[in-house]
PDB file of N, CA and C in Angstrom:
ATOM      1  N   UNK A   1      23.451   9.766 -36.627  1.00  0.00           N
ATOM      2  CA  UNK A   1      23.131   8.602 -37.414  1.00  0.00           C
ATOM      3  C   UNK A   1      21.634   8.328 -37.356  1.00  0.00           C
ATOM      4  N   UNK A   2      21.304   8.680 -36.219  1.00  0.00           N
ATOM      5  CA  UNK A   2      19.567   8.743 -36.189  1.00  0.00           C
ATOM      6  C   UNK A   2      18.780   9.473 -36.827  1.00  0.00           C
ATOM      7  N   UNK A   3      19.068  10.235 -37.525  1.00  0.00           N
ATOM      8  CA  UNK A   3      18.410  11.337 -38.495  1.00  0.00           C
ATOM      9  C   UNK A   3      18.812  10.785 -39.769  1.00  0.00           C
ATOM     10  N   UNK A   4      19.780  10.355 -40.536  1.00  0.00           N
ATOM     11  CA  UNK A   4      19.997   9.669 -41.858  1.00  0.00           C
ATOM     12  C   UNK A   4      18.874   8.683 -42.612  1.00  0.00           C
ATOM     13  N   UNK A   5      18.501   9.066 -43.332  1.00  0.00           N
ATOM     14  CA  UNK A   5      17.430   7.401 -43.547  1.00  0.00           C
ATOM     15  C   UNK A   5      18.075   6.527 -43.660  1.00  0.00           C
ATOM     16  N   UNK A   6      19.173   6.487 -44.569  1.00  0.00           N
ATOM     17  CA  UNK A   6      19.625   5.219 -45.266  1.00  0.00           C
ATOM     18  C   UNK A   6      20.075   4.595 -44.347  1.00  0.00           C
ATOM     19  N   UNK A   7      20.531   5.125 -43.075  1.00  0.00           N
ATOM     20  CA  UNK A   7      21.277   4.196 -42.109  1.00  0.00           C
ATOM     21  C   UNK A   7      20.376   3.485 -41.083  1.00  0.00           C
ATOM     22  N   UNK A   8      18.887   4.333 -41.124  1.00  0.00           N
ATOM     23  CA  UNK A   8      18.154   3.586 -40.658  1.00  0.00           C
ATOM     24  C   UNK A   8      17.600   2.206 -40.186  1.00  0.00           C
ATOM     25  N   UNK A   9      17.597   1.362 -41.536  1.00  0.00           N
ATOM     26  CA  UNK A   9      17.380   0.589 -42.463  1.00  0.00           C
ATOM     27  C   UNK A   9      18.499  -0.860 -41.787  1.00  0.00           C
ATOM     28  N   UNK A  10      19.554  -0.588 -41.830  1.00  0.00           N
ATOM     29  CA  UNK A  10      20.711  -1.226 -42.002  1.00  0.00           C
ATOM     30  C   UNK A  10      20.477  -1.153 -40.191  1.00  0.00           C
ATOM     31  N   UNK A  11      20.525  -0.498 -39.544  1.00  0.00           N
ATOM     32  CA  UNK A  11      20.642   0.070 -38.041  1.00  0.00           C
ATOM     33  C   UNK A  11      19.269  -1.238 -37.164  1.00  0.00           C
ATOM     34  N   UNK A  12      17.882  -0.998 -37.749  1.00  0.00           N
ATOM     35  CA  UNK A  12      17.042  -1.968 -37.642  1.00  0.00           C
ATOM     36  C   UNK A  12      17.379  -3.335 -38.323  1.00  0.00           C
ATOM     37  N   UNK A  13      18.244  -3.463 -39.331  1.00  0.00           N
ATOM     38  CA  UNK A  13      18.271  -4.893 -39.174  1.00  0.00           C
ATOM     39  C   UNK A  13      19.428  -5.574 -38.699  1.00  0.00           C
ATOM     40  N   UNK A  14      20.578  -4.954 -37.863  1.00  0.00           N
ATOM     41  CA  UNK A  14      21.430  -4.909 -37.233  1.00  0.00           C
ATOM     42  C   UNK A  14      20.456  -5.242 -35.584  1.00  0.00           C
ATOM     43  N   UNK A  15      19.536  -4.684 -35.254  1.00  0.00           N
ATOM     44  CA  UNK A  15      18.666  -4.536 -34.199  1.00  0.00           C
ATOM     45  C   UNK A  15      18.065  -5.841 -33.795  1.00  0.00           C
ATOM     46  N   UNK A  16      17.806  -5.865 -35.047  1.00  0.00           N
ATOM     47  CA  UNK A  16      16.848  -7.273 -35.010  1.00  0.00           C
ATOM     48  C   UNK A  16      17.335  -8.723 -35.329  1.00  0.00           C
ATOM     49  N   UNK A  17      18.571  -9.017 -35.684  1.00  0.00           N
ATOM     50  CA  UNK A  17      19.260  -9.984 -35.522  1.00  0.00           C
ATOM     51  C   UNK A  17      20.520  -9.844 -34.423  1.00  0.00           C
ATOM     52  N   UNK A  18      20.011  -9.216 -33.983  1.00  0.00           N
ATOM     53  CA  UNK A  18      21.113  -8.814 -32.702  1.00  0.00           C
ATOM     54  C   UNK A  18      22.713  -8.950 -32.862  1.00  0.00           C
ATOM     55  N   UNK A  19      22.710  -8.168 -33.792  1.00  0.00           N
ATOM     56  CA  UNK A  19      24.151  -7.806 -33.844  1.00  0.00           C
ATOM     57  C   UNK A  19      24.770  -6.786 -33.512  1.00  0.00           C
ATOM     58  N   UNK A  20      24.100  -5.948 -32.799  1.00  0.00           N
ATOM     59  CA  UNK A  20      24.504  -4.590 -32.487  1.00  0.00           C
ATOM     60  C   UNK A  20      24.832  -4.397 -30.825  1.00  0.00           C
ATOM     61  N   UNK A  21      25.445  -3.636 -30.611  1.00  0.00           N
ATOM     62  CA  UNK A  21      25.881  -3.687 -29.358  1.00  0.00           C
ATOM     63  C   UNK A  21      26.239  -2.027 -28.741  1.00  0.00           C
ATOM     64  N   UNK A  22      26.677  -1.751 -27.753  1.00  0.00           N
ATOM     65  CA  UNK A  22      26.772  -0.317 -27.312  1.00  0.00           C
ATOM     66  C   UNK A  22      27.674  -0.130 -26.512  1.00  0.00           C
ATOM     67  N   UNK A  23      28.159   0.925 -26.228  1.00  0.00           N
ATOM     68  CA  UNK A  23      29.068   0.936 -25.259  1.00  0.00           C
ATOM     69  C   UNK A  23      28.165   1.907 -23.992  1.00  0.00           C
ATOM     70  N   UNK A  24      28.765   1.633 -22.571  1.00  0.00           N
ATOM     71  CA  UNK A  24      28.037   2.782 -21.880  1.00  0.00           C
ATOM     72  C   UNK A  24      28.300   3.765 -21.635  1.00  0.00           C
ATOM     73  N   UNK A  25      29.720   4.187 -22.665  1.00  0.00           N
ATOM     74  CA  UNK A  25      30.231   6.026 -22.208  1.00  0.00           C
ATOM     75  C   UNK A  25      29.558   6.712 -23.657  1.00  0.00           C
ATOM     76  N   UNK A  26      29.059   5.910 -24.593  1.00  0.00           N
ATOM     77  CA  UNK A  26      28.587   6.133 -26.119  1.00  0.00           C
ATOM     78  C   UNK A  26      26.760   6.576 -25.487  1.00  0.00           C
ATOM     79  N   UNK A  27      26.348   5.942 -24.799  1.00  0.00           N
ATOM     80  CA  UNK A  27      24.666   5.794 -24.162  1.00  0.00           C
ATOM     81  C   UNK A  27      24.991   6.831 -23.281  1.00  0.00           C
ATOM     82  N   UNK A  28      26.053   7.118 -22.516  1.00  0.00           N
ATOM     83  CA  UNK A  28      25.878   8.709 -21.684  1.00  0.00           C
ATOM     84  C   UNK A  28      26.436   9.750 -22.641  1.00  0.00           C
ATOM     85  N   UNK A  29      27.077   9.934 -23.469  1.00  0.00           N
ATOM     86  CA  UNK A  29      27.444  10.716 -24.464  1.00  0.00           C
ATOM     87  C   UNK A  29      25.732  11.471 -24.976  1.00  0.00           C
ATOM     88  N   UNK A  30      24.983  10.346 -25.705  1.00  0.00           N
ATOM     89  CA  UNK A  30      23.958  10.225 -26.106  1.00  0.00           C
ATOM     90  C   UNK A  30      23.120  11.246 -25.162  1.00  0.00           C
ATOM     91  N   UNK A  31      23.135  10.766 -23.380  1.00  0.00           N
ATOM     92  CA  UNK A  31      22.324  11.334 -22.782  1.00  0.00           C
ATOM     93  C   UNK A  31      22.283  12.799 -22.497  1.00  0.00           C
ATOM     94  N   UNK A  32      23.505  13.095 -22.873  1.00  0.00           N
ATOM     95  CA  UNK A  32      23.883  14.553 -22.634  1.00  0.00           C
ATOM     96  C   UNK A  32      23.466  15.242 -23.708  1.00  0.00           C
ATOM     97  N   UNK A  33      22.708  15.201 -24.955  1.00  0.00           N
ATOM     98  CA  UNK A  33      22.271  15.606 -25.829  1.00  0.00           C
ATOM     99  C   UNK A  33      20.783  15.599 -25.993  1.00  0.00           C
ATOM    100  N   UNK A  34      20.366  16.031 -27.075  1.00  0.00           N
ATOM    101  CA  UNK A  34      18.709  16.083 -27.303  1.00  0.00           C
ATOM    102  C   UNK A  34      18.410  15.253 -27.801  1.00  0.00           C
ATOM    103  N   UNK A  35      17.657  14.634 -27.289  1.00  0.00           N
ATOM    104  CA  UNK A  35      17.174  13.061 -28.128  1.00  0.00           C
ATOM    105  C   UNK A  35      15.970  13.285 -28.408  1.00  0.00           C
ATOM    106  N   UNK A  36      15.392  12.682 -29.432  1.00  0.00           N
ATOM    107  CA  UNK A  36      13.704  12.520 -29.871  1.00  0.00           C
ATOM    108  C   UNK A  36      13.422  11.671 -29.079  1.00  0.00           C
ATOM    109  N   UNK A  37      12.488  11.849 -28.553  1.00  0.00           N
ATOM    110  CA  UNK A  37      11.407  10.886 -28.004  1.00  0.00           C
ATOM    111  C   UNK A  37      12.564  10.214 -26.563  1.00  0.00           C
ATOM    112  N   UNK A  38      12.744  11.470 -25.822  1.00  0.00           N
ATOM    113  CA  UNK A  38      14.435  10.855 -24.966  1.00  0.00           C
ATOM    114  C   UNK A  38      14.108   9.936 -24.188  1.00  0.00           C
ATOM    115  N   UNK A  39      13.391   9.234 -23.537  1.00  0.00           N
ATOM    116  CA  UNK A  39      12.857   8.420 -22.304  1.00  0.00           C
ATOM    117  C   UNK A  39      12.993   6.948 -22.954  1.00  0.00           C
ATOM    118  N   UNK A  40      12.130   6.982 -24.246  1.00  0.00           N
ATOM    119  CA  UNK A  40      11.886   6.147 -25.033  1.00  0.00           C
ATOM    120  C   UNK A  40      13.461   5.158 -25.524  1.00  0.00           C
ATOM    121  N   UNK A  41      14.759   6.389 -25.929  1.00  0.00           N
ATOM    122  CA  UNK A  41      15.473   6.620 -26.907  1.00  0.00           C
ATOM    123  C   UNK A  41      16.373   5.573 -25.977  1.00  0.00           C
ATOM    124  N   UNK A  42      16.457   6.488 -24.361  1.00  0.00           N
ATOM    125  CA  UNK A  42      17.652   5.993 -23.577  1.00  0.00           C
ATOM    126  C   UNK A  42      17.176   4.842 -22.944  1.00  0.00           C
ATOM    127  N   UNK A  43      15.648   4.502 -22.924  1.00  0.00           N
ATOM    128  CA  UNK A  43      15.405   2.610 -22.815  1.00  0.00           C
ATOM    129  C   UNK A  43      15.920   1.843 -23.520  1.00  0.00           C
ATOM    130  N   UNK A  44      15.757   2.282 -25.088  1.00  0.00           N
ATOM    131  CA  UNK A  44      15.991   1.234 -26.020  1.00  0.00           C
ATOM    132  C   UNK A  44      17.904   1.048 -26.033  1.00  0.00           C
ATOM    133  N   UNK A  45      18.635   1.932 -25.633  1.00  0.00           N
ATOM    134  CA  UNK A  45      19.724   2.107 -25.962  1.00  0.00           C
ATOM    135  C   UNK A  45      20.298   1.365 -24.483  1.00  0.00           C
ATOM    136  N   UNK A  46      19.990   1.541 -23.340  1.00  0.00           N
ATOM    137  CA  UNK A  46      19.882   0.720 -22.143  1.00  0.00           C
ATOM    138  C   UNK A  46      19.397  -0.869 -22.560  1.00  0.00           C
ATOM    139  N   UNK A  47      18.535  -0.864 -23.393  1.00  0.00           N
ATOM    140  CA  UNK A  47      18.223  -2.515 -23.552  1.00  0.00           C
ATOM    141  C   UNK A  47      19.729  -3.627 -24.251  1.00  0.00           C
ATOM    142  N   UNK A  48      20.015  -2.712 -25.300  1.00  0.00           N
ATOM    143  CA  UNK A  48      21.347  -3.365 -26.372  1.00  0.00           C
ATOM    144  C   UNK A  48      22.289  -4.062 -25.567  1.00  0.00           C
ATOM    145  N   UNK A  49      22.751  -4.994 -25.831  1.00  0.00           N
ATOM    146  CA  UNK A  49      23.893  -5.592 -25.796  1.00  0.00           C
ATOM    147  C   UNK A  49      25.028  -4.487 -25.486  1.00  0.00           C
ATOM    148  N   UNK A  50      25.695  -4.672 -23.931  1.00  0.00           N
ATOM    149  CA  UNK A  50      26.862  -3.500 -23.747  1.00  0.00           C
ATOM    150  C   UNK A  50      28.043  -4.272 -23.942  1.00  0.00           C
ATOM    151  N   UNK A  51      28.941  -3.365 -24.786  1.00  0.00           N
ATOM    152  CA  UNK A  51      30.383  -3.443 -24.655  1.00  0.00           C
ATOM    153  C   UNK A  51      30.715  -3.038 -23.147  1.00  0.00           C
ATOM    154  N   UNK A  52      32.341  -4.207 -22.643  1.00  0.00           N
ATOM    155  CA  UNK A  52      32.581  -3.538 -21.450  1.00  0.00           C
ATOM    156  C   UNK A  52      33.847  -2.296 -21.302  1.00  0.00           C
ATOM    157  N   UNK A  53      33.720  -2.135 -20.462  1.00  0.00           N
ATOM    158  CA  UNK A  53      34.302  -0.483 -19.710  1.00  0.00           C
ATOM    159  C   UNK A  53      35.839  -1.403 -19.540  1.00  0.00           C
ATOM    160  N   UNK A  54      36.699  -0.686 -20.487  1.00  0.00           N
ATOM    161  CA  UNK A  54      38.089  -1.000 -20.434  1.00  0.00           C
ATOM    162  C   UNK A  54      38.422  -0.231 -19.135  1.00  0.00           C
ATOM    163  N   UNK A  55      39.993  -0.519 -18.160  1.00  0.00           N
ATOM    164  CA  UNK A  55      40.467   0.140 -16.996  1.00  0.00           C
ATOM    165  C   UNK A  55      40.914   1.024 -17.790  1.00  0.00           C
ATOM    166  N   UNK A  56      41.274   2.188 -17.431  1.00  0.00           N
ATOM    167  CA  UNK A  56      42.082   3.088 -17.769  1.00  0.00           C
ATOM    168  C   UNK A  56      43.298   3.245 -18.010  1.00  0.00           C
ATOM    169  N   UNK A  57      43.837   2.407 -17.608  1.00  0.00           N
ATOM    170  CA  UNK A  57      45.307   1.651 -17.359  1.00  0.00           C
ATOM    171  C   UNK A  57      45.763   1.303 -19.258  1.00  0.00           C
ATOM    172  N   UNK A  58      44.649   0.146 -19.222  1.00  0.00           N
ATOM    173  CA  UNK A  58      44.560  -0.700 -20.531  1.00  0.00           C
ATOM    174  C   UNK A  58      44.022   0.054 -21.264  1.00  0.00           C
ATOM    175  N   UNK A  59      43.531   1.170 -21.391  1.00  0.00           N
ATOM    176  CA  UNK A  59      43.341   1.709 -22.479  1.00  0.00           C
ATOM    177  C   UNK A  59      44.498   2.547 -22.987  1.00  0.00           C
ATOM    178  N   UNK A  60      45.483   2.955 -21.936  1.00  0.00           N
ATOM    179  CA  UNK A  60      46.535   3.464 -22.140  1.00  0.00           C
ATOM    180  C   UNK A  60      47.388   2.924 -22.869  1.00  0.00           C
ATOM    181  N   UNK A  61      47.566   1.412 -22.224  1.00  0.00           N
ATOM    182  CA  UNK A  61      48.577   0.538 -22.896  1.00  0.00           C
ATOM    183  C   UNK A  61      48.506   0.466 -24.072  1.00  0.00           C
ATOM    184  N   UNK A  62      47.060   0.565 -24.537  1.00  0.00           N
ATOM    185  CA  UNK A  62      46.435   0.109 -26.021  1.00  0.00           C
ATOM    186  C   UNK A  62      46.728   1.244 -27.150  1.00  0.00           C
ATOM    187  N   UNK A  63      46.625   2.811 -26.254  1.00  0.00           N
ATOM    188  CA  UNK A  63      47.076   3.434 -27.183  1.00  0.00           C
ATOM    189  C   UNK A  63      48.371   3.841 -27.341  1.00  0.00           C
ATOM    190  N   UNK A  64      49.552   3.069 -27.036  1.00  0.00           N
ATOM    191  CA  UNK A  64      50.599   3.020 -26.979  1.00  0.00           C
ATOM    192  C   UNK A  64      50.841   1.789 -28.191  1.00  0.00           C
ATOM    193  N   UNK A  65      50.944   0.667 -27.424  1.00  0.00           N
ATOM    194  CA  UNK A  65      50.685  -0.219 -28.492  1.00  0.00           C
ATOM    195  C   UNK A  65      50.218  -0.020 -29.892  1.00  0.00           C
ATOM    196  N   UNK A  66      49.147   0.630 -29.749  1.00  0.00           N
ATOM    197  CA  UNK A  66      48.606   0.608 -31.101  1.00  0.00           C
ATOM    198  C   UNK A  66      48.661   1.829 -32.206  1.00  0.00           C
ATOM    199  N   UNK A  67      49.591   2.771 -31.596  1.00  0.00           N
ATOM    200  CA  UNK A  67      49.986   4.195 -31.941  1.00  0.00           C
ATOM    201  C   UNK A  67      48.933   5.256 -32.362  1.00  0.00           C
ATOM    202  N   UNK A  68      48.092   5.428 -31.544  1.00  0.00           N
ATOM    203  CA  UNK A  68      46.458   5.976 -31.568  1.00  0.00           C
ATOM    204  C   UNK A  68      46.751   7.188 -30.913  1.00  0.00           C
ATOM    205  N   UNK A  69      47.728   7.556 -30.604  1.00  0.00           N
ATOM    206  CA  UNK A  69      48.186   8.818 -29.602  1.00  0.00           C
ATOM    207  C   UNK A  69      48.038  10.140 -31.417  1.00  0.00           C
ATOM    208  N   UNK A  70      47.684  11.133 -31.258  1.00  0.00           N
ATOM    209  CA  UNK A  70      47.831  12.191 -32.396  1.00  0.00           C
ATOM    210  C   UNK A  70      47.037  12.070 -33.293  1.00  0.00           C
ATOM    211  N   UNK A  71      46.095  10.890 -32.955  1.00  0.00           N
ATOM    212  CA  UNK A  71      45.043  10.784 -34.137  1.00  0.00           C
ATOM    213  C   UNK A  71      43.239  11.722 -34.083  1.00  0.00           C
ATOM    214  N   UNK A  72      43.430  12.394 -33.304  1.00  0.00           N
ATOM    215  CA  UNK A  72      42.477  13.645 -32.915  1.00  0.00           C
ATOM    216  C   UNK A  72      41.513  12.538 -32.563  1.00  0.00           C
ATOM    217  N   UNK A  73      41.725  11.836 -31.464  1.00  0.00           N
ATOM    218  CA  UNK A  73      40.091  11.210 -30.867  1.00  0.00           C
ATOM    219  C   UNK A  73      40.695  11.187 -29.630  1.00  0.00           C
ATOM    220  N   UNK A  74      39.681  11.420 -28.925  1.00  0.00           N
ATOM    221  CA  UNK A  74      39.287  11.567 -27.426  1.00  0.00           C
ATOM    222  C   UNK A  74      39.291  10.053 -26.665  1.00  0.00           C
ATOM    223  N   UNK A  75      39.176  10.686 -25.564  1.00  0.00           N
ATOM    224  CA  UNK A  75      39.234   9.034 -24.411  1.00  0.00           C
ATOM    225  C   UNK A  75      38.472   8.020 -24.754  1.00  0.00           C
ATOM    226  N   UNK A  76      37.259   8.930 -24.936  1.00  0.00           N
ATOM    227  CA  UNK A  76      35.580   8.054 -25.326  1.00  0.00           C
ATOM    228  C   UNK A  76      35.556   6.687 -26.393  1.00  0.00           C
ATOM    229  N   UNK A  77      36.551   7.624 -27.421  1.00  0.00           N
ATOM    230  CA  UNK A  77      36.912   6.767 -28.590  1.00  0.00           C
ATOM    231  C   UNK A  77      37.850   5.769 -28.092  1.00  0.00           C
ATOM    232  N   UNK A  78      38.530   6.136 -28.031  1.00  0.00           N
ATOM    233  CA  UNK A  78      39.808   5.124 -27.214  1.00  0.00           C
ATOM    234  C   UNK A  78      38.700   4.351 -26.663  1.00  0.00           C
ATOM    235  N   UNK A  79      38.259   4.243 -25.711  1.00  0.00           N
ATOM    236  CA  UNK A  79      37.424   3.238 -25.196  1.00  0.00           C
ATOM    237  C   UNK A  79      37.227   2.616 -25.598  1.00  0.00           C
ATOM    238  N   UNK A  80      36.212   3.122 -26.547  1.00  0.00           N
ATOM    239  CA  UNK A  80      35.657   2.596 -27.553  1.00  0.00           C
ATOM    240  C   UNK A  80      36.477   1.503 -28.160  1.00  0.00           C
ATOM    241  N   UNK A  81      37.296   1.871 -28.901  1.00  0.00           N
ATOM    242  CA  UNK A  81      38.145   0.755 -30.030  1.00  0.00           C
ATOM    243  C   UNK A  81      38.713  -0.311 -28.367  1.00  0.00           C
ATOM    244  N   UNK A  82      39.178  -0.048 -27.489  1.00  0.00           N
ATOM    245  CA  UNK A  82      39.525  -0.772 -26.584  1.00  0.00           C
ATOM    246  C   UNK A  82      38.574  -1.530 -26.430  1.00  0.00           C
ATOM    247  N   UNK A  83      37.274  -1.636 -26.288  1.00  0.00           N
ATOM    248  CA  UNK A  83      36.129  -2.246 -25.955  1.00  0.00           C
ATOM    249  C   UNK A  83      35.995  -3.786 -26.791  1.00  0.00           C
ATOM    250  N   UNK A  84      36.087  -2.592 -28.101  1.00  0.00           N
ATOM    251  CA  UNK A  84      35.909  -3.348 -29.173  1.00  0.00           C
ATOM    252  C   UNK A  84      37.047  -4.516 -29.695  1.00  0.00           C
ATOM    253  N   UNK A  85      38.236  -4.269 -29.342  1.00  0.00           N
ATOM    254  CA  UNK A  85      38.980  -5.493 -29.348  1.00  0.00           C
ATOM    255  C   UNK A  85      38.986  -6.238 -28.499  1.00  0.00           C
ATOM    256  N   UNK A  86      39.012  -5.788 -27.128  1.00  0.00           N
ATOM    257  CA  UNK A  86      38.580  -7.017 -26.038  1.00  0.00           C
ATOM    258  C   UNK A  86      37.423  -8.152 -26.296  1.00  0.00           C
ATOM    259  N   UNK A  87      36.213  -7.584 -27.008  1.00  0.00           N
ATOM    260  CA  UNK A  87      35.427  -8.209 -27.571  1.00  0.00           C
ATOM    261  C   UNK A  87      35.742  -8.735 -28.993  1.00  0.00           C
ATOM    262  N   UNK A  88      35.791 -10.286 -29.261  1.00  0.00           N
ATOM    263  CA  UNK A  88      36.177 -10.554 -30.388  1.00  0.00           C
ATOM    264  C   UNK A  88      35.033 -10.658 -31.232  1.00  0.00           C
ATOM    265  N   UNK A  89      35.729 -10.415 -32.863  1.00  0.00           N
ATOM    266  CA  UNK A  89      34.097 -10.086 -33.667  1.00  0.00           C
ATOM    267  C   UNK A  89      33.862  -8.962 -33.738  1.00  0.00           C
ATOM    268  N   UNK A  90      33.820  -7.842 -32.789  1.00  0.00           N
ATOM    269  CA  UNK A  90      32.954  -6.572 -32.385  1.00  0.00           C
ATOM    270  C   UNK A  90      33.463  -5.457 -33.369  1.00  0.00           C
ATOM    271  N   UNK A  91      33.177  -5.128 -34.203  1.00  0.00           N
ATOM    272  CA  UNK A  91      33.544  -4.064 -35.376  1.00  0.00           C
ATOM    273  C   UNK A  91      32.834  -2.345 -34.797  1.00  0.00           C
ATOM    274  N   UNK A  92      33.711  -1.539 -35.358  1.00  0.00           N
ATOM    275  CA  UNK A  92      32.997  -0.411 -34.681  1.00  0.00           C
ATOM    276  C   UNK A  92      32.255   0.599 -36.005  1.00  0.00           C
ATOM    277  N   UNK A  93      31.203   0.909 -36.056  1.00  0.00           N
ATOM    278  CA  UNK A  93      29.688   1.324 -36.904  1.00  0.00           C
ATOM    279  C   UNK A  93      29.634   2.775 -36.697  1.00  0.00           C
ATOM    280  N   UNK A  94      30.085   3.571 -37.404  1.00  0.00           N
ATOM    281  CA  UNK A  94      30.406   5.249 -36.787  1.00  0.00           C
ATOM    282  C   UNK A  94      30.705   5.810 -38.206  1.00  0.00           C
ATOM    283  N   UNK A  95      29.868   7.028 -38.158  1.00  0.00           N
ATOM    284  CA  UNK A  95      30.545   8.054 -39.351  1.00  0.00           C
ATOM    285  C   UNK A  95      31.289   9.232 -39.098  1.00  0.00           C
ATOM    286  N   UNK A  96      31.734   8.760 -37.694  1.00  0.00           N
ATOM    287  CA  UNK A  96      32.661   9.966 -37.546  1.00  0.00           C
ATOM    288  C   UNK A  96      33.920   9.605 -38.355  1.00  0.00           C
ATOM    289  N   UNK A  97      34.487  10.513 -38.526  1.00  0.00           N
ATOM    290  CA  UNK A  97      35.644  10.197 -39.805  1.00  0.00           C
ATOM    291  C   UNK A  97      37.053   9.910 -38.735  1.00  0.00           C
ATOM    292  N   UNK A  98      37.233  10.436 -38.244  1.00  0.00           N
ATOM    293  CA  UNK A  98      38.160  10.249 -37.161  1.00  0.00           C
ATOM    294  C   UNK A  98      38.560   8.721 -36.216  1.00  0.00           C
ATOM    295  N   UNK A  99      37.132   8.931 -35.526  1.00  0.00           N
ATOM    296  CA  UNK A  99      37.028   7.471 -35.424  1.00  0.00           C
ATOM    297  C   UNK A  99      37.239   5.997 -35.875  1.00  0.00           C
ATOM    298  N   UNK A 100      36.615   6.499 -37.085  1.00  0.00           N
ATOM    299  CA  UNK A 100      36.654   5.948 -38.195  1.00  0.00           C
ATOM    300  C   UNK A 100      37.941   5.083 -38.771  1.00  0.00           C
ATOM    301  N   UNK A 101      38.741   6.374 -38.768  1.00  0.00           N
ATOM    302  CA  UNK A 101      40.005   6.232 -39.387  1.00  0.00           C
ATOM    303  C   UNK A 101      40.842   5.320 -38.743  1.00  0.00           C
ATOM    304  N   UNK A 102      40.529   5.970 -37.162  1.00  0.00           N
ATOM    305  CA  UNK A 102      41.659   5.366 -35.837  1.00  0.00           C
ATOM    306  C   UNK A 102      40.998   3.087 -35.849  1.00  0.00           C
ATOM    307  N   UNK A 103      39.504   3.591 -35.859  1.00  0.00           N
ATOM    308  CA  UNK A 103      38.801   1.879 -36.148  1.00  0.00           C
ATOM    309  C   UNK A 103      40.125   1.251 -37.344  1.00  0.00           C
ATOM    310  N   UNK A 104      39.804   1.728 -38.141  1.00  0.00           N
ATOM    311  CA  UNK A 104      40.058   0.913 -39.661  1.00  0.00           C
ATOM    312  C   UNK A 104      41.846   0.787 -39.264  1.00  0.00           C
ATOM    313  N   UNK A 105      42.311   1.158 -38.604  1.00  0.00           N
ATOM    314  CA  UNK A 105      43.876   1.459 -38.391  1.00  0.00           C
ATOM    315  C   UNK A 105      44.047   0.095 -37.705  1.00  0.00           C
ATOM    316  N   UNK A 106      42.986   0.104 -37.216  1.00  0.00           N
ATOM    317  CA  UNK A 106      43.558  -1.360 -35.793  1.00  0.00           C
ATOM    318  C   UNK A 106      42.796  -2.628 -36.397  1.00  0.00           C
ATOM    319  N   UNK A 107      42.286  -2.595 -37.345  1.00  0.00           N
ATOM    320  CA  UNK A 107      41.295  -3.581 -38.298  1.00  0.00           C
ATOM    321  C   UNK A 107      39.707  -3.999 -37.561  1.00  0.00           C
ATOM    322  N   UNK A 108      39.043  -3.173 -37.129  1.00  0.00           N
ATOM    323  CA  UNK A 108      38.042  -3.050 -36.814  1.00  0.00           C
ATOM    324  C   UNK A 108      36.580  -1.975 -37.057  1.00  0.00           C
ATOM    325  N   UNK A 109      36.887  -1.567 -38.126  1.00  0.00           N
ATOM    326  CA  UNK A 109      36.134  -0.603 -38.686  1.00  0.00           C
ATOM    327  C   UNK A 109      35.113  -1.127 -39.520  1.00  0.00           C
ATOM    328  N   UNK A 110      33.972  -0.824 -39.367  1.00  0.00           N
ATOM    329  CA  UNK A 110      32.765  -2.104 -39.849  1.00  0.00           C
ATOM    330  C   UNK A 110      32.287  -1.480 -41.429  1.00  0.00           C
ATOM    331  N   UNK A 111      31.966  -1.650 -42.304  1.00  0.00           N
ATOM    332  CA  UNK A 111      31.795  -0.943 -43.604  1.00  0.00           C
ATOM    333  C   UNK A 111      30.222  -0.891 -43.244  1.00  0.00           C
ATOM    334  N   UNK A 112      29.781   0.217 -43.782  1.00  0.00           N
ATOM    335  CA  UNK A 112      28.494   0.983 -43.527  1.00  0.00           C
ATOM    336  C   UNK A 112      28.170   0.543 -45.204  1.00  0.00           C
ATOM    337  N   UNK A 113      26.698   0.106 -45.059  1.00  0.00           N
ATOM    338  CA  UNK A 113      26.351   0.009 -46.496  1.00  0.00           C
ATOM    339  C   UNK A 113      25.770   1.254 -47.188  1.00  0.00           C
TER     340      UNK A 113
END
């Protein structure tokens, strides 16, 4: 998403009215990759507003509950959407399609302009 322009745009003014937020298995995901300007990249991403770290337990429950089991996303994701409903408001901002899909399933999938 950091390489896109158009999402740029939308990403900084998400930034700057502080509506954006992070998770911290999404910021080590991040770290395990090549980042531009990486020192810089993993401050600013350390500064954001964190989503919290669901138990493992409850993320289970959640994908039971919420029938997220077969939908080709990983723990990370799961988290993720777990995060994101514990937090009310918190919509999830991703072009992974998958993700995506599993977000918009549980009514939390944020529309990208």
């Amino acid at each position: 998403m950091f390489r896109k322009a158009k999402f740029r745009a939308e990403l900084a003014s998400l930034i700057a009215t502080d509506q954006l937020c992070i998770h911290p298995f999404v910021v080590a995901e991040l770290a395990c990759g090549s980042l531009p300007n990486r020192q810089k990249t993993l401050t600013y991403l350390d500064i954001l507003n964190s989503l919290p770290i669901v138990r493992v337990a409850d993320v289970r429950v959640m994908i039971e509950a919420r029938s997220l089991w077969a939908k080709e996303i990983g723990f990370t994701d799961a988290q993720l959407i777990a995060s994101s409903l514990a937090t009310q408001g918190t919509r999830v901002w991703t072009l992974d399609k998958r993700l995506g899909a599993a977000a918009e399933g549980v009514g939390i999938r944020a529309n990208l302009r």
